[in-house]
C-alpha atoms as a PDB file:
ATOM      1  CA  UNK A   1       0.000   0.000   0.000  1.00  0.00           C
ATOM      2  CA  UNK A   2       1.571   3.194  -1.051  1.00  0.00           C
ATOM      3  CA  UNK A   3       1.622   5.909   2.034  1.00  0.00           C
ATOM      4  CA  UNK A   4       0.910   9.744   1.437  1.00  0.00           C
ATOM      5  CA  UNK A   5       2.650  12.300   3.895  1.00  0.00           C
ATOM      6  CA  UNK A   6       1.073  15.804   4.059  1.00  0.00           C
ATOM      7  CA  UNK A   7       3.191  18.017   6.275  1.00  0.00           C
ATOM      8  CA  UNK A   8       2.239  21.508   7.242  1.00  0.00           C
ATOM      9  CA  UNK A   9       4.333  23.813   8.879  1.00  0.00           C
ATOM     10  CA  UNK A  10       3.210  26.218  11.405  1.00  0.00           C
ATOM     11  CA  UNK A  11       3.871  28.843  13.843  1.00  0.00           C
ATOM     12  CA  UNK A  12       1.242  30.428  15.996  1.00  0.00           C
ATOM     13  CA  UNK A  13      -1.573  28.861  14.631  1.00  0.00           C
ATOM     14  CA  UNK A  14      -3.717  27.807  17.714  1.00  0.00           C
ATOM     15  CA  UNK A  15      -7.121  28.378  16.035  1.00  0.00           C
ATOM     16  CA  UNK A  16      -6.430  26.096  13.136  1.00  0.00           C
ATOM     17  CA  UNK A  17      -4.539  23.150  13.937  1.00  0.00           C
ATOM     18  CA  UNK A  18      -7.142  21.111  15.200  1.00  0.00           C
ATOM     19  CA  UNK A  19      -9.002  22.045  12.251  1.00  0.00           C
ATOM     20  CA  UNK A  20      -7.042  21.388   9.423  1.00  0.00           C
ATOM     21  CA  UNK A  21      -5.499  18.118  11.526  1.00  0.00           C
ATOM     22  CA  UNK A  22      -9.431  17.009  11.082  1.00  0.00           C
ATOM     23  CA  UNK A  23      -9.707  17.986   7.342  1.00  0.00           C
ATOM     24  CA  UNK A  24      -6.860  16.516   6.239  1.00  0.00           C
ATOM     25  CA  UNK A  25      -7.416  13.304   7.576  1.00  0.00           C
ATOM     26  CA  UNK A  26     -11.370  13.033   7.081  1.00  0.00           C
ATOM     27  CA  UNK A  27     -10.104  13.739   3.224  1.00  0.00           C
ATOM     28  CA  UNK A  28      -7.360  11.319   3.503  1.00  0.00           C
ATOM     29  CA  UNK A  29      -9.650   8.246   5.139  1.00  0.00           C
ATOM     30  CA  UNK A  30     -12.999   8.931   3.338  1.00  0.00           C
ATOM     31  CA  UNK A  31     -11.372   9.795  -0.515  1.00  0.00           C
ATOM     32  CA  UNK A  32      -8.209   8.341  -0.759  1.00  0.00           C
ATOM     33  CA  UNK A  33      -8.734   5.116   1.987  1.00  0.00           C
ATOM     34  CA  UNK A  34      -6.568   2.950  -0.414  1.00  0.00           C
ATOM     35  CA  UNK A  35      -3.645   4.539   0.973  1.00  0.00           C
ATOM     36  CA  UNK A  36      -1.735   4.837   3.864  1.00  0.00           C
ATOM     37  CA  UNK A  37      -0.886   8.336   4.989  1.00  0.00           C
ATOM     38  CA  UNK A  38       1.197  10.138   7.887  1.00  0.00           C
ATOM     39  CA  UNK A  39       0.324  13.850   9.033  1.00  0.00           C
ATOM     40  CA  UNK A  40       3.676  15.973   9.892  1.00  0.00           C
ATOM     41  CA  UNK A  41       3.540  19.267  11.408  1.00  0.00           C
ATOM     42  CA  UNK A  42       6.582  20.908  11.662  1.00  0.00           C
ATOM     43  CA  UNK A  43       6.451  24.133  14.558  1.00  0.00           C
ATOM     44  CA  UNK A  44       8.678  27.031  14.452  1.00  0.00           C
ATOM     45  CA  UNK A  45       8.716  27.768  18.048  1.00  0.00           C
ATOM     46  CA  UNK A  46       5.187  29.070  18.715  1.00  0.00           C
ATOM     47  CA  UNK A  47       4.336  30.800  21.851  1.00  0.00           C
ATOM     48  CA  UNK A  48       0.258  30.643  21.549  1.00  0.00           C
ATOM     49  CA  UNK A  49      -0.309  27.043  22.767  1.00  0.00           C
ATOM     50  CA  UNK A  50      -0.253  25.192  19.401  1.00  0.00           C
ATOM     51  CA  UNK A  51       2.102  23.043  20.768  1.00  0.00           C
ATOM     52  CA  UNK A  52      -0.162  21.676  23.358  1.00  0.00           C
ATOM     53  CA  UNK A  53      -2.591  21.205  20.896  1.00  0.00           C
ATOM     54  CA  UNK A  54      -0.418  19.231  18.757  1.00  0.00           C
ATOM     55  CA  UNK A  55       0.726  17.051  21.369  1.00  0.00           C
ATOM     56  CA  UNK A  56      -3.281  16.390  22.281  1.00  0.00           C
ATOM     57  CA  UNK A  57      -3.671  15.598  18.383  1.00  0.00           C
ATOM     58  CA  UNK A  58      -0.515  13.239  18.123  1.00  0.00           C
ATOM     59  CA  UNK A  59      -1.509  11.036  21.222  1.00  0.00           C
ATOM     60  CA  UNK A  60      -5.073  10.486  19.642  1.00  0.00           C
ATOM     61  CA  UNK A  61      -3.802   9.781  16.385  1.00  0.00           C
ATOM     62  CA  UNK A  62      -0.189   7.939  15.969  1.00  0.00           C
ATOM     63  CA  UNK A  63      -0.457   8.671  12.501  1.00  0.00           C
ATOM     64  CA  UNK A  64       0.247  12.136  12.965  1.00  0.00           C
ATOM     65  CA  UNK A  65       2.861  13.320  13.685  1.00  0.00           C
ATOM     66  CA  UNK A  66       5.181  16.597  15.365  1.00  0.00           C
ATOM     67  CA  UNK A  67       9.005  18.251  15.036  1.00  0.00           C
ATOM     68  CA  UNK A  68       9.369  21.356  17.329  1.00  0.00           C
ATOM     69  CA  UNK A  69      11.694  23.596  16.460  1.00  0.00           C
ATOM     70  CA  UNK A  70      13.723  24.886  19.036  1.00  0.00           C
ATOM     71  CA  UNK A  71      13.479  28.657  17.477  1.00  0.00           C
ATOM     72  CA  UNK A  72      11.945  30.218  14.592  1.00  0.00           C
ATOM     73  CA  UNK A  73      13.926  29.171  11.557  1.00  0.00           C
ATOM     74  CA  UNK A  74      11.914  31.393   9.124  1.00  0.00           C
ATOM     75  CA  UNK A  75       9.042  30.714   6.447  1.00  0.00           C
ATOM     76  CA  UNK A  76      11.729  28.582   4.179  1.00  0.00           C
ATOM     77  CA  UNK A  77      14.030  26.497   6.144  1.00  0.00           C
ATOM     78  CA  UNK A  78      11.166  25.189   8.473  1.00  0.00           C
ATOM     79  CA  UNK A  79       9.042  23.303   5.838  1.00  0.00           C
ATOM     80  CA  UNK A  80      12.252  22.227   3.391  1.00  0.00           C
ATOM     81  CA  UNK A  81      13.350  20.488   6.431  1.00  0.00           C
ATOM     82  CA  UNK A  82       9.984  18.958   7.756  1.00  0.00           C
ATOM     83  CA  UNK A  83       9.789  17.419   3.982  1.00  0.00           C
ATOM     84  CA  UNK A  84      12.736  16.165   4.045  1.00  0.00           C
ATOM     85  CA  UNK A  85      11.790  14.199   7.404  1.00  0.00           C
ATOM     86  CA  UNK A  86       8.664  12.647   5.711  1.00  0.00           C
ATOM     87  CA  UNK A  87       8.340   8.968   5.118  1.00  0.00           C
ATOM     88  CA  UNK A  88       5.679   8.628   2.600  1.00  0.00           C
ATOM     89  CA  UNK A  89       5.928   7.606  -1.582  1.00  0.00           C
ATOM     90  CA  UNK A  90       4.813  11.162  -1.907  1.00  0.00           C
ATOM     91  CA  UNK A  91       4.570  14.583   0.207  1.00  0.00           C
ATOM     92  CA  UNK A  92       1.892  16.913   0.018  1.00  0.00           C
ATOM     93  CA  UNK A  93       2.874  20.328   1.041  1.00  0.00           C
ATOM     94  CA  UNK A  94       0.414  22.841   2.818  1.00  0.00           C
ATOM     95  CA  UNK A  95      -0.328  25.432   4.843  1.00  0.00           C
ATOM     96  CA  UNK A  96      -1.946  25.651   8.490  1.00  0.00           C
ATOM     97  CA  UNK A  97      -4.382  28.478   7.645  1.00  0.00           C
ATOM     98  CA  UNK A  98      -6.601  26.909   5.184  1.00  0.00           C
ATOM     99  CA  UNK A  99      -5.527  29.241   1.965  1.00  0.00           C
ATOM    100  CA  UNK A 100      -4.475  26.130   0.591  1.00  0.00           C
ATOM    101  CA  UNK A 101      -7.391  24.229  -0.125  1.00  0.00           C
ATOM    102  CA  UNK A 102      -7.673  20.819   1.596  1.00  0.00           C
ATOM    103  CA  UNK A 103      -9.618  19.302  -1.674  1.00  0.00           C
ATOM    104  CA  UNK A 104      -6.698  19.808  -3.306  1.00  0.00           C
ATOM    105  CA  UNK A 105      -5.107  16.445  -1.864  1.00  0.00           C
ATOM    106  CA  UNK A 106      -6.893  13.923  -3.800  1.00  0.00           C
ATOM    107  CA  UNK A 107      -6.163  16.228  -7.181  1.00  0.00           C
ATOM    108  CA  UNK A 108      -2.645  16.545  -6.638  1.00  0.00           C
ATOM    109  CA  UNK A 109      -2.766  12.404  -5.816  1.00  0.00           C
ATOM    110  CA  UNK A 110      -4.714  11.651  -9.409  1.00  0.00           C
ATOM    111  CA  UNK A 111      -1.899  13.846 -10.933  1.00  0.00           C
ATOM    112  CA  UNK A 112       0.778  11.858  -9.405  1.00  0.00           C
ATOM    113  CA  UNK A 113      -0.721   8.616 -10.302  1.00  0.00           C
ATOM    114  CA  UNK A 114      -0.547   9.559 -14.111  1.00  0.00           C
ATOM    115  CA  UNK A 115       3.079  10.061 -13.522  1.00  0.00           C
ATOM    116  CA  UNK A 116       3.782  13.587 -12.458  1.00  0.00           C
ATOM    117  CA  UNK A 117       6.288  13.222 -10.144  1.00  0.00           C
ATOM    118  CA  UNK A 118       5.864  17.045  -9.422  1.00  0.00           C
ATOM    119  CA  UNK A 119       2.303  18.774  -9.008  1.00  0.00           C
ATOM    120  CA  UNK A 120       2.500  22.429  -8.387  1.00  0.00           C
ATOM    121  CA  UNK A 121      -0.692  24.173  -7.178  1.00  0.00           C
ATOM    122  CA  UNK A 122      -0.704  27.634  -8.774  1.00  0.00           C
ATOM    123  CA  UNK A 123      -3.055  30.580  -7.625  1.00  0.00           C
ATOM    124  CA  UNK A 124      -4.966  31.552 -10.455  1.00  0.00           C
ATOM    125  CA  UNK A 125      -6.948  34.287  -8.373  1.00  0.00           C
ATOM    126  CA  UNK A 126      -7.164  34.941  -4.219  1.00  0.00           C
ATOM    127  CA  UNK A 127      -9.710  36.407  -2.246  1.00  0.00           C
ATOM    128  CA  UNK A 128      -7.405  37.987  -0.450  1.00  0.00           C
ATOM    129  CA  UNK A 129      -6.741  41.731  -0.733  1.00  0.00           C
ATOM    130  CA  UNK A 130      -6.529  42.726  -4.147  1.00  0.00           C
ATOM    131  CA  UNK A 131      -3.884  45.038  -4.048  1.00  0.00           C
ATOM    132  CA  UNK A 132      -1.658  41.929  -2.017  1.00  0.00           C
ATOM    133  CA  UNK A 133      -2.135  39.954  -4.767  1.00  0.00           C
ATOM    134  CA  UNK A 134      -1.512  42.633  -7.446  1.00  0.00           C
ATOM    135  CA  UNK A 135       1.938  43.215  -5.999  1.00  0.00           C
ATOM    136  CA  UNK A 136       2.697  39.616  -5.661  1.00  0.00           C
ATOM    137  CA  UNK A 137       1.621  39.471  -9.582  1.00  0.00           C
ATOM    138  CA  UNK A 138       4.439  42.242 -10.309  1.00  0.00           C
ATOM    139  CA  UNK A 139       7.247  40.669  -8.195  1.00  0.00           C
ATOM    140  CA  UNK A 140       6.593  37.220 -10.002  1.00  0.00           C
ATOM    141  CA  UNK A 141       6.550  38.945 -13.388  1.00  0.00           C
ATOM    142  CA  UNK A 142       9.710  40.659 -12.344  1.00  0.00           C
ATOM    143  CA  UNK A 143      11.240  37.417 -10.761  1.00  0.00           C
ATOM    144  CA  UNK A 144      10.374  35.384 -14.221  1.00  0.00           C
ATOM    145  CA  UNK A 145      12.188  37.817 -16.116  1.00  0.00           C
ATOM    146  CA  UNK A 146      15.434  38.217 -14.014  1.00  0.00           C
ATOM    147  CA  UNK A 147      15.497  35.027 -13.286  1.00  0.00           C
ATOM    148  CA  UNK A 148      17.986  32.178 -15.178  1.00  0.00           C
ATOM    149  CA  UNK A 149      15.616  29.302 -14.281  1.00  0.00           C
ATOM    150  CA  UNK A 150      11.862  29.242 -15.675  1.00  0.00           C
ATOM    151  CA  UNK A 151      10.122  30.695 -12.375  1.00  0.00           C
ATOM    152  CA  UNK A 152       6.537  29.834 -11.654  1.00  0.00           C
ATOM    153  CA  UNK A 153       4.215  32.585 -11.091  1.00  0.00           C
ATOM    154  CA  UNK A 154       1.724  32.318  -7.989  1.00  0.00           C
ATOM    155  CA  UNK A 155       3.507  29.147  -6.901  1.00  0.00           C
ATOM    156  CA  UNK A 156       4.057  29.445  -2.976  1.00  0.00           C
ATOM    157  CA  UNK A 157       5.126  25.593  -2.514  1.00  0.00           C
ATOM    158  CA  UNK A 158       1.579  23.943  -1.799  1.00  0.00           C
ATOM    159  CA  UNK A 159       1.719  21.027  -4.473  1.00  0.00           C
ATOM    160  CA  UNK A 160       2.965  17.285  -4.328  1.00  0.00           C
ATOM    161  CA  UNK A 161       6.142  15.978  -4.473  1.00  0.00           C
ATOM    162  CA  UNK A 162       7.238  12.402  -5.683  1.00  0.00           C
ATOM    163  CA  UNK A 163       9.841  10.443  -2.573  1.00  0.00           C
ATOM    164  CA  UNK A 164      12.648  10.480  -5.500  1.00  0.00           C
ATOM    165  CA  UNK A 165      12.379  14.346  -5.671  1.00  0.00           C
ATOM    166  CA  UNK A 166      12.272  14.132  -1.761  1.00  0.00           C
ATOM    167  CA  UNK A 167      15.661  12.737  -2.005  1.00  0.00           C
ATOM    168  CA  UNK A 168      16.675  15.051  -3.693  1.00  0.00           C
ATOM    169  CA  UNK A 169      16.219  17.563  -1.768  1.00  0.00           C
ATOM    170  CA  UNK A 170      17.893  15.462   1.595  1.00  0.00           C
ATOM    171  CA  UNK A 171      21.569  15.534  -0.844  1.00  0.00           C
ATOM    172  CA  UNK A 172      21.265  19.446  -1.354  1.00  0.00           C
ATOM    173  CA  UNK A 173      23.794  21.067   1.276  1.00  0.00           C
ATOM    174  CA  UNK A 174      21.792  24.246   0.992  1.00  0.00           C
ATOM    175  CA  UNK A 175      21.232  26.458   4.759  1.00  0.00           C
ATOM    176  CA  UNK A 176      18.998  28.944   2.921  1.00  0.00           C
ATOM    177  CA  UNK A 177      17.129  26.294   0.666  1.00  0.00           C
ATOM    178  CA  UNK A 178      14.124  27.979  -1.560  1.00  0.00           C
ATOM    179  CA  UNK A 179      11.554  25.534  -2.484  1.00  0.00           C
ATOM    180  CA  UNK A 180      10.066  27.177  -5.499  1.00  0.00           C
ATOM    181  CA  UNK A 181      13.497  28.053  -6.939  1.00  0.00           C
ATOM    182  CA  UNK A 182      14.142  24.513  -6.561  1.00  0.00           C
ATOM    183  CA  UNK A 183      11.090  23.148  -7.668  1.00  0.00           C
ATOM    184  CA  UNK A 184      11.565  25.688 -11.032  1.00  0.00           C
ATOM    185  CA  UNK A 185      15.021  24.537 -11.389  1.00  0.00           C
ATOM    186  CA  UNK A 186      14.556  20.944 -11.300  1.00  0.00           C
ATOM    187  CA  UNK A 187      10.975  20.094 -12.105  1.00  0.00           C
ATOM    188  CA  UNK A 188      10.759  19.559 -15.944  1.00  0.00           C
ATOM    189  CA  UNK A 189      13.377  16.612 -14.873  1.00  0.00           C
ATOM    190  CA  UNK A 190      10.716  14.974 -13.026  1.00  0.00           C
ATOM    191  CA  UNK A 191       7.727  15.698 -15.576  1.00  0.00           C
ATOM    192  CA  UNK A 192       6.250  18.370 -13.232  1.00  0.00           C
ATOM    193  CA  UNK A 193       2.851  19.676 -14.110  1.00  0.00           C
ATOM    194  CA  UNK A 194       0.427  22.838 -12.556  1.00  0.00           C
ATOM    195  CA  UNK A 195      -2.415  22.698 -11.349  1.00  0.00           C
ATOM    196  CA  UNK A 196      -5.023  25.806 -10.985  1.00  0.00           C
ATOM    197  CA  UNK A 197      -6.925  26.793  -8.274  1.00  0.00           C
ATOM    198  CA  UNK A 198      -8.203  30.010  -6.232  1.00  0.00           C
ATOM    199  CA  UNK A 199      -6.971  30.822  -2.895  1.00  0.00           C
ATOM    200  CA  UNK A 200      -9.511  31.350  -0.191  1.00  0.00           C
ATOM    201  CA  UNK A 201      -9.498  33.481   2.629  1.00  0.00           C
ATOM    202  CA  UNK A 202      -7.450  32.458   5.726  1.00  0.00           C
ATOM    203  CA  UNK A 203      -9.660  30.917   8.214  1.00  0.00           C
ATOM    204  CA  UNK A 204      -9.007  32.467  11.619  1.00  0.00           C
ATOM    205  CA  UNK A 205      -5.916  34.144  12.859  1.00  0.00           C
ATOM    206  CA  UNK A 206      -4.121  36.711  11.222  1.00  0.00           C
ATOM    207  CA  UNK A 207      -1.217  36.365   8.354  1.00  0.00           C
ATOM    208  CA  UNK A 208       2.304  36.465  10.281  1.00  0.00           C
ATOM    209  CA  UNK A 209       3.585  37.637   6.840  1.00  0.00           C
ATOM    210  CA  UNK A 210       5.094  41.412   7.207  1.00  0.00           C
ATOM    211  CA  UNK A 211       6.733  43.656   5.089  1.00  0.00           C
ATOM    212  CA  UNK A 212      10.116  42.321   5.956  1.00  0.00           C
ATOM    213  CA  UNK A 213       9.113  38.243   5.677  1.00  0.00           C
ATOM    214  CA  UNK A 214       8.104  39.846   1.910  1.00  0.00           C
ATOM    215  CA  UNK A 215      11.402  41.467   1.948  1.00  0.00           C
ATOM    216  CA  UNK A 216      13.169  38.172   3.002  1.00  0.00           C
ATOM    217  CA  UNK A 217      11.668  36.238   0.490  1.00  0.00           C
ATOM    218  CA  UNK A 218      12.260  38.620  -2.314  1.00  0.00           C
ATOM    219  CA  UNK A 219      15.871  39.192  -1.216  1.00  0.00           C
ATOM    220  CA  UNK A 220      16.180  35.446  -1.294  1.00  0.00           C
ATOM    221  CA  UNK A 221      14.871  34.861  -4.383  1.00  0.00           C
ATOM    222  CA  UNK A 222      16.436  37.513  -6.398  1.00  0.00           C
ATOM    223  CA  UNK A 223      20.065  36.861  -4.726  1.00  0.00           C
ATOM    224  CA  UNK A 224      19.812  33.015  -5.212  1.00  0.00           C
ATOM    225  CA  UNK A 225      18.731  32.786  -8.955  1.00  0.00           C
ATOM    226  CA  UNK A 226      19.451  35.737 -10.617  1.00  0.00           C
ATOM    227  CA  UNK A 227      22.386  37.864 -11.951  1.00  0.00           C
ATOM    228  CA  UNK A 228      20.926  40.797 -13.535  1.00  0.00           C
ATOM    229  CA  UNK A 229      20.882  42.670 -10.071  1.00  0.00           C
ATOM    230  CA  UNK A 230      24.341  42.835 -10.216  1.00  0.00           C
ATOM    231  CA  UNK A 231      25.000  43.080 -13.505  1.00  0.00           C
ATOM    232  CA  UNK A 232      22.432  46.313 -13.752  1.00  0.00           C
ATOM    233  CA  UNK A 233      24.794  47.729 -10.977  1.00  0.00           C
ATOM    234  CA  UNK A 234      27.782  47.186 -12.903  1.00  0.00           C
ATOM    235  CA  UNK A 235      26.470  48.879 -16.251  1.00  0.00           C
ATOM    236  CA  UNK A 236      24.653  52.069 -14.661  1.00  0.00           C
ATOM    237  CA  UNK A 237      27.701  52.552 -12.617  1.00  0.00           C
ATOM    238  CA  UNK A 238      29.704  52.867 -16.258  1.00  0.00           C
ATOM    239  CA  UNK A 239      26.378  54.985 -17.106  1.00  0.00           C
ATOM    240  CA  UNK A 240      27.389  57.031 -14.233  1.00  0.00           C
ATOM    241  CA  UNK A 241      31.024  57.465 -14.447  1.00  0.00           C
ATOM    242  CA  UNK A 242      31.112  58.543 -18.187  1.00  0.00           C
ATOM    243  CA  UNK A 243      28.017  61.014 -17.262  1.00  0.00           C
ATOM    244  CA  UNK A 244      30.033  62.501 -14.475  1.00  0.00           C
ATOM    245  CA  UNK A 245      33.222  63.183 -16.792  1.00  0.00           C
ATOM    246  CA  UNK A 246      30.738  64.375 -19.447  1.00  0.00           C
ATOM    247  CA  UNK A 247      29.804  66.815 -17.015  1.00  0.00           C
ATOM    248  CA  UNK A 248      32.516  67.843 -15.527  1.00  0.00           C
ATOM    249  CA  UNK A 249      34.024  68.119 -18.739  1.00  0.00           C
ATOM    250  CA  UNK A 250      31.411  70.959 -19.494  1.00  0.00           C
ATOM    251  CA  UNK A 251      31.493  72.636 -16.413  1.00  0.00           C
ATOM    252  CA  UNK A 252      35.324  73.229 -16.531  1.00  0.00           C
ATOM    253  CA  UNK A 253      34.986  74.350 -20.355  1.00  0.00           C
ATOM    254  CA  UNK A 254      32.024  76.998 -19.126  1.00  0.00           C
ATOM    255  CA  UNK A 255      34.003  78.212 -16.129  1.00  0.00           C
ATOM    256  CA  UNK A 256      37.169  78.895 -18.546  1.00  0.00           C
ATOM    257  CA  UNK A 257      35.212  80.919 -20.604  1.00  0.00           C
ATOM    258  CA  UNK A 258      33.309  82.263 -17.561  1.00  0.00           C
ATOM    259  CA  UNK A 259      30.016  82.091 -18.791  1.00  0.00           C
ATOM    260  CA  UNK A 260      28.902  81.040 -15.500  1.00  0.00           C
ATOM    261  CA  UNK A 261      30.396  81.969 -12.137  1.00  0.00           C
ATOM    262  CA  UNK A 262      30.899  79.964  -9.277  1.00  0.00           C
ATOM    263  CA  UNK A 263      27.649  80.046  -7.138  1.00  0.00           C
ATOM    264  CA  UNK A 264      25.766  79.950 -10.484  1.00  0.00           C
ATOM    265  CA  UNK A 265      27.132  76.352 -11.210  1.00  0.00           C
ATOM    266  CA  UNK A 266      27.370  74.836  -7.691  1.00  0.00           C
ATOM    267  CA  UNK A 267      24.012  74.310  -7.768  1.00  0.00           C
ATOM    268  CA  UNK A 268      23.504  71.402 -10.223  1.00  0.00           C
ATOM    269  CA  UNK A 269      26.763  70.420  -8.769  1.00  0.00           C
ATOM    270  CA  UNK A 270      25.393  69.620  -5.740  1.00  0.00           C
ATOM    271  CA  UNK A 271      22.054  68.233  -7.362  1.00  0.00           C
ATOM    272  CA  UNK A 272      24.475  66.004  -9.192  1.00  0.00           C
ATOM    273  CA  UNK A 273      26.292  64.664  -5.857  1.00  0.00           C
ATOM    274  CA  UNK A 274      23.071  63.879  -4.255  1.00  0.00           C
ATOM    275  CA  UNK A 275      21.700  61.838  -6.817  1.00  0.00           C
ATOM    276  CA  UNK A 276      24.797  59.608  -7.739  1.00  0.00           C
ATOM    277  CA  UNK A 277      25.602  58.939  -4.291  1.00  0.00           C
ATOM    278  CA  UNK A 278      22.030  57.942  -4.052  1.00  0.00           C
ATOM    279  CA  UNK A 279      22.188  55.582  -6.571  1.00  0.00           C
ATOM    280  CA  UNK A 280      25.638  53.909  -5.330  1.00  0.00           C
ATOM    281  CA  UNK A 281      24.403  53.858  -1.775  1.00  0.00           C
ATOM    282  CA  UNK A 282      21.446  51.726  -3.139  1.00  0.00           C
ATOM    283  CA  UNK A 283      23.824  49.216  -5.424  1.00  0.00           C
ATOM    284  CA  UNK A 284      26.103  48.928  -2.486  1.00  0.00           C
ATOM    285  CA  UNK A 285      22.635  47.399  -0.424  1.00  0.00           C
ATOM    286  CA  UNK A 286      22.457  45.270  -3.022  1.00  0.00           C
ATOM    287  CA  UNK A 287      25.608  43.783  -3.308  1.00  0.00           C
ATOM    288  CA  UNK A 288      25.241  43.064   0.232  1.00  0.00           C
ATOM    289  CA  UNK A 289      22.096  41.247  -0.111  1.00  0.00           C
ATOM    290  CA  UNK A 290      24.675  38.848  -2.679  1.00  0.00           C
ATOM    291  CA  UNK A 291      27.358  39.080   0.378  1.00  0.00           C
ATOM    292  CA  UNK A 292      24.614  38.054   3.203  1.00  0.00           C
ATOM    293  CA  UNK A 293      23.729  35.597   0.714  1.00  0.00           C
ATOM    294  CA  UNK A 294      27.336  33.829   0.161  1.00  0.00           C
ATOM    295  CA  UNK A 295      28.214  34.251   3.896  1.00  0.00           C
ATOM    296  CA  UNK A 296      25.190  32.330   5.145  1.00  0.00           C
ATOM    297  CA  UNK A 297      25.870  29.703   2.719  1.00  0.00           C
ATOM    298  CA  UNK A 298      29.493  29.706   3.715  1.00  0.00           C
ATOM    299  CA  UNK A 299      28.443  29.221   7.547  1.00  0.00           C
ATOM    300  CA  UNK A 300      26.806  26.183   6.490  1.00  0.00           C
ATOM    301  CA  UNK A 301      24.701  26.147   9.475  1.00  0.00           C
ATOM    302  CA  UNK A 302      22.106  23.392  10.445  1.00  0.00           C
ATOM    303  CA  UNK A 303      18.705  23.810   8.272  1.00  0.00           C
ATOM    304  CA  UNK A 304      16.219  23.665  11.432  1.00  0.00           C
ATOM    305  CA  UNK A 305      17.310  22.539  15.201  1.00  0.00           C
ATOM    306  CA  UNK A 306      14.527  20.063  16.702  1.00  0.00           C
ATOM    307  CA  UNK A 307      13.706  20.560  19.946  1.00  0.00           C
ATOM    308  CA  UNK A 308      11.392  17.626  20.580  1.00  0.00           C
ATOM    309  CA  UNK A 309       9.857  14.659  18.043  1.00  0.00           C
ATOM    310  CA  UNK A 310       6.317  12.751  18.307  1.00  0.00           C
ATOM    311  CA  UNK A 311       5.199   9.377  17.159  1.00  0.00           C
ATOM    312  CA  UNK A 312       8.231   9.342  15.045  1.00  0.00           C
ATOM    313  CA  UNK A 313       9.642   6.634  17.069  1.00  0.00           C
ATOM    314  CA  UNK A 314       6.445   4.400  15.141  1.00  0.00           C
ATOM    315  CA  UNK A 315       8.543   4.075  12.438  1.00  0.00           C
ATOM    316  CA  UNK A 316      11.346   1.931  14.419  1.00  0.00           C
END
């Protein structure tokens, strides 16, 4: 009998783990009872009680099952590593809140059947604010432009992924490992196919997702599969430096022929200063989003920490 994992990562989520603990599973026993399935929630330290509810789920169910973190890790490294500790033929992907649709499962599982070793669930629309998911349009536009791997657009990681591309992903030494990068990079290899569907509403709880988590994940994205950051740096910097000879060039011709006097032209001078040391002030953040990127990678640090395990020792 083949075995499904679904693994959800979580942090904070008090008002929805018992509910989506009871979804999953009433969808995994009454629609797809010919398999055999595991449940895997992976917490990033929550302070809110989930993890007493998740110890109250695991001892009435064996079959599900808990990692605690022993701090947050951050929205990337926590699931990568809670797939990667999944035992199943396949591993289902979601999130605590309910925006990614439980009757997605037995989709994704038809899909695999036919041989997709990769199925992607891709937002087509979201009833969440429409201006949110505007932006999140532009910056996968953007992404899937700059990008030297075929990015998917509205992909946030919910989907299903085949045990071979599970292993995968347990021989990548990565620290700062990006799912949908990966998935991007790798997928046509294991005849990955996307699947539609809308996002609801999150069901209780609000979104722990901030301006910088949306920064993080932007900055990680950009600095860890593209090039034409840097590159754009190094050619408006030449912009810059032949503008700035051009123009002083000028300026020293006009003041020989004293067309202009000195407080006349200090002026645009100044204008001048202000605005290229602007722009290099903002290339230099850049580059040091690169540098962040290559020192973290360099440190080579653990992935996630576990604090404490449940009903893993079933396996033994």
């Amino acid at each position: 009998m083949k075995k499904i994992s679904v693994m959800i990562p979580c942090f904070n989520e008090t008002e929805n783990v018992i509910p989506i603990s009871e979804a999953v599973v009433d969808t995994l026993e009454k629609e797809l009872s010919n398999y055999d399935y595991e449940l895997v929630f992976i917490d990033n330290a929550s302070t809110d009680g989930t993890r007493d509810k998740l110890r109250m789920i695991c001892s009435q169910n064996k079959k599900i099952k808990a990692i605690f973190n022993v701090t947050n890790f951050g929205q990337f490294n926590s699931p990568f590593h809670g797939m990667c500790q999944c035992t199943g033929d396949c591993v289902i992907t979601m999130c605590c809140d309910f925006q990614d649709p439980v009757e997605m499962i037995p989709v994704f599982v038809k899909k695999w059947e036919e041989g997709h070793r990769i199925v992607s669930g891709v937002k087509t629309s979201s009833k969440e604010s429409p201006l949110v998911y505007f932006l999140r349009t532009v910056y996968y536009k953007m992404i899937k432009k700059m990008s030297s791997v075929k990015m998917i657009e509205h992909f946030t990681g919910f989907g299903l992924y085949d045990k071979t591309f599970i292993s995968l992903l347990r021989e990548l030494d990565d620290p700062i490992p990006f799912i949908r990068g990966i998935v991007a990079e790798y997928g046509e290899g294991f005849n990955m196919v996307q699947v539609e569907y809308e996002q609801p509403k999150r069901r209780a709880g609000k979104t722990h997702n901030n301006f910088y988590t949306l920064y993080d994940a932007a900055m990680l994205s950009i600095t860890s599969y593209t090039k034409v950051a840097l590159r754009l740096a190094t050619f408006f910097g030449l912009f810059c430096s032949f503008l700035s000879i051009i123009i002083a060039l000028v300026y020293l011709i006009l003041k020989l022929v004293d067309w202009y006097g000195f407080e006349a032209g200090s002026a645009p001078i100044l204008v001048g200063v202000f605005l290229l040391g602007g722009i290099q002030l903002f290339f230099i953040g850049l580059t040091g989003e690169y540098i962040l990127n290559i020192n973290t990678r360099v440190i080579n640090r653990p992935v996630v920490v576990e604090e404490e395990r449940i009903n893993f020792e079933e396996e033994k």
